[in-house]
C-alpha atoms as a PDB file:
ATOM      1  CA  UNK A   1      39.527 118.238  35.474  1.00  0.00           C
ATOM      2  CA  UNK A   2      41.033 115.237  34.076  1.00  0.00           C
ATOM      3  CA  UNK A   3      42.913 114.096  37.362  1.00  0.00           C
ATOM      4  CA  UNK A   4      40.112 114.583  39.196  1.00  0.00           C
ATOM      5  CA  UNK A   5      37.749 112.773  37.152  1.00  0.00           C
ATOM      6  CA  UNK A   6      40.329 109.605  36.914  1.00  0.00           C
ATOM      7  CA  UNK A   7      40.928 109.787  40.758  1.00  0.00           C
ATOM      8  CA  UNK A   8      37.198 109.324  41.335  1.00  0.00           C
ATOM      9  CA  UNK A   9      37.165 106.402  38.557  1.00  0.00           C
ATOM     10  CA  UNK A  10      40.276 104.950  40.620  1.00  0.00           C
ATOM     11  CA  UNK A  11      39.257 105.365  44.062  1.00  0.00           C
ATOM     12  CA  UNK A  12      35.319 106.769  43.696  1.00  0.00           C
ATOM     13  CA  UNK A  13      33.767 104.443  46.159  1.00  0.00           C
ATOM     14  CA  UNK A  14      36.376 105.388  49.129  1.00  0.00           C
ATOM     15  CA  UNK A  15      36.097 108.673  48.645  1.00  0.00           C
ATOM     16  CA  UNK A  16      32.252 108.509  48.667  1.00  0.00           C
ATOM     17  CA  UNK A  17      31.929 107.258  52.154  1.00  0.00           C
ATOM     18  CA  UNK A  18      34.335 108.918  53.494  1.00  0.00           C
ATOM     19  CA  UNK A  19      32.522 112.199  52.425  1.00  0.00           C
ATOM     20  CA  UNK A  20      29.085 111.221  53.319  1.00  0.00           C
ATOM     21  CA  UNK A  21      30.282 109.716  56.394  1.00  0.00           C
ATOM     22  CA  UNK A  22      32.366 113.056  57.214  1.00  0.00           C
ATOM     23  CA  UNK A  23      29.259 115.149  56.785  1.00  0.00           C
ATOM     24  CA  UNK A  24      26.925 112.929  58.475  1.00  0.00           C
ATOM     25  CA  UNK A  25      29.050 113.105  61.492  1.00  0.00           C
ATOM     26  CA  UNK A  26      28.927 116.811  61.220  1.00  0.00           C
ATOM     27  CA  UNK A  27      32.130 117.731  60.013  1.00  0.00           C
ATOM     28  CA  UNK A  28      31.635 121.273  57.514  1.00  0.00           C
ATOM     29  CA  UNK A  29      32.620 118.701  54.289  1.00  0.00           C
ATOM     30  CA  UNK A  30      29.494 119.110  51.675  1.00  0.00           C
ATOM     31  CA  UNK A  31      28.828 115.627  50.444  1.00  0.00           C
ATOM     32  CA  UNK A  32      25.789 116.771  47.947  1.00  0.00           C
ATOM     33  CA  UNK A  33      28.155 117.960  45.097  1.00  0.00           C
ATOM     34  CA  UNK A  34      30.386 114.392  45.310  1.00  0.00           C
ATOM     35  CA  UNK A  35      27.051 112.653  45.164  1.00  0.00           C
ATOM     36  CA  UNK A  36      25.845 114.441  42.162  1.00  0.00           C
ATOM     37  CA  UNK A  37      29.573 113.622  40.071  1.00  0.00           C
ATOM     38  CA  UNK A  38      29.327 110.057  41.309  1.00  0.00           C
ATOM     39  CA  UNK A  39      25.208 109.933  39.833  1.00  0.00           C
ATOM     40  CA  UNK A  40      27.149 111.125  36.208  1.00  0.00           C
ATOM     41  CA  UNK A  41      29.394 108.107  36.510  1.00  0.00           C
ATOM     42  CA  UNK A  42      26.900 105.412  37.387  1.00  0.00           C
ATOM     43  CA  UNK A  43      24.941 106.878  34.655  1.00  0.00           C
ATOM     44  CA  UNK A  44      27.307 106.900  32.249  1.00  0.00           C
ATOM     45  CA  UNK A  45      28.191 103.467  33.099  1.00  0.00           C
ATOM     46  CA  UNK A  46      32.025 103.932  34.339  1.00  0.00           C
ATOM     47  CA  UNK A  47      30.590 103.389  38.058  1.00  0.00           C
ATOM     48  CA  UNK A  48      28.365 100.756  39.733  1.00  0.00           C
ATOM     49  CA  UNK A  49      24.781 101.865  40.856  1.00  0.00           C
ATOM     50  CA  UNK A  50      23.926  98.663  43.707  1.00  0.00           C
ATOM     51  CA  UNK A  51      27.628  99.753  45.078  1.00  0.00           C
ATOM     52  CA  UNK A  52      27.577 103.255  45.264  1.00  0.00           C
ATOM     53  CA  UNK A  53      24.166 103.265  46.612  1.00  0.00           C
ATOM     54  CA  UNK A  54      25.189 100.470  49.419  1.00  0.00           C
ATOM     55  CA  UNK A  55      28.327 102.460  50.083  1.00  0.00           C
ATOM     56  CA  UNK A  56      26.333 105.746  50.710  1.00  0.00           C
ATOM     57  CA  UNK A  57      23.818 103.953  52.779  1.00  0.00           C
ATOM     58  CA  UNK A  58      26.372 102.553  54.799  1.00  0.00           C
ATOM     59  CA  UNK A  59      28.640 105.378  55.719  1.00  0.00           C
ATOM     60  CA  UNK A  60      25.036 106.801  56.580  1.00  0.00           C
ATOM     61  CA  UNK A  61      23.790 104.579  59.098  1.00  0.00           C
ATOM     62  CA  UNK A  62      27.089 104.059  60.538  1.00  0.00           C
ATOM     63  CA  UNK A  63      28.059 107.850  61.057  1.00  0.00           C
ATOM     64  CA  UNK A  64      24.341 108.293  62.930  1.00  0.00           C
ATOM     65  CA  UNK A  65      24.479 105.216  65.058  1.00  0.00           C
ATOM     66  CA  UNK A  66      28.186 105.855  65.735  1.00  0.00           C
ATOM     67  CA  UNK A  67      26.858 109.453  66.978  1.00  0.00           C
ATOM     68  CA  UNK A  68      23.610 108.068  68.483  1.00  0.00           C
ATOM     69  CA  UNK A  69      25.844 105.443  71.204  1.00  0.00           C
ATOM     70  CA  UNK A  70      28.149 108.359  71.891  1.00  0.00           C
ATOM     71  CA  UNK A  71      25.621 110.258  72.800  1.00  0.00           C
ATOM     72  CA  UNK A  72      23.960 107.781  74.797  1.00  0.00           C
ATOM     73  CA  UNK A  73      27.249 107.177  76.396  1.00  0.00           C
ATOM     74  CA  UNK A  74      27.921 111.214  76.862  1.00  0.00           C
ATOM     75  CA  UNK A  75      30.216 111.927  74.216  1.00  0.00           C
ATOM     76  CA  UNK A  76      28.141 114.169  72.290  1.00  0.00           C
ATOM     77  CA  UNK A  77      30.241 115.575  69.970  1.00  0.00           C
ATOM     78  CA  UNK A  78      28.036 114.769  66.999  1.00  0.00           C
ATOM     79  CA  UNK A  79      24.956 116.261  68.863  1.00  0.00           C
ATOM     80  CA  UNK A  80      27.422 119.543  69.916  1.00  0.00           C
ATOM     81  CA  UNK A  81      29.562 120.531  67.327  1.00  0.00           C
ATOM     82  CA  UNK A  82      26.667 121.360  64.405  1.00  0.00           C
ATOM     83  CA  UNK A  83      24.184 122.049  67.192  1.00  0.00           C
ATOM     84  CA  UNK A  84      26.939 125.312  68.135  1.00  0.00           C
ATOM     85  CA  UNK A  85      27.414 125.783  64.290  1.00  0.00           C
ATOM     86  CA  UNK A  86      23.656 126.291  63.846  1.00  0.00           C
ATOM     87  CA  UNK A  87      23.407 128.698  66.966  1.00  0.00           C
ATOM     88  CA  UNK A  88      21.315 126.684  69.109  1.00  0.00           C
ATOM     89  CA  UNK A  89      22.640 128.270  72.089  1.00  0.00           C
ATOM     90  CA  UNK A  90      19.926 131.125  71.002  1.00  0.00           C
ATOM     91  CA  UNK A  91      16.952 128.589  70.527  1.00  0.00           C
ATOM     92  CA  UNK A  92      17.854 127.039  74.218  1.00  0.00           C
ATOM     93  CA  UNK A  93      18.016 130.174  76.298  1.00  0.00           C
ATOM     94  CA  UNK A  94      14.532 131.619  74.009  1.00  0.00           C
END
């Protein structure tokens, strides 16, 4: 618990886009729970709040409009991949 806890002091803001940009792109990685440990450490003061909130928001926005021009473009990979996951095969052919 210790090495965990000092890896997300040392490198907390990298690994808290990558996550939320990994799940906003649709990838099976649950960002919620990173979220939640990196709330403790900006309220206890060992992480920044404006930072980890502009890091968050940015991974965001970038993930969905990187996923919104491939899908204008036809690479929908964003679109398929959690679309098959949920089983929306079954909602098309209803």
């Amino acid at each position: 618990m210790n090495e965990s806890l000092q890896f997300l002091l040392k490198h907390g803001y990298t690994v808290l886009f990558l996550a939320v940009f990994a799940e906003q792109v649709g990838l099976p990685i649950p960002a919620v729970p990173l979220l939640l440990a990196m709330g403790v450490l900006v309220g206890g003061g060992q992480l920044d709040l404006v930072p980890a909130f502009l890091i968050a928001l940015t991974a965001s926005l970038l993930s969905d409009t990187i996923c919104m021009a491939g899908g204008l473009w036809g690479a929908g990979f964003c679109v398929q991949q959690p679309a098959r996951a949920r089983g929306a095969a079954r909602l098309a052919a209803w």
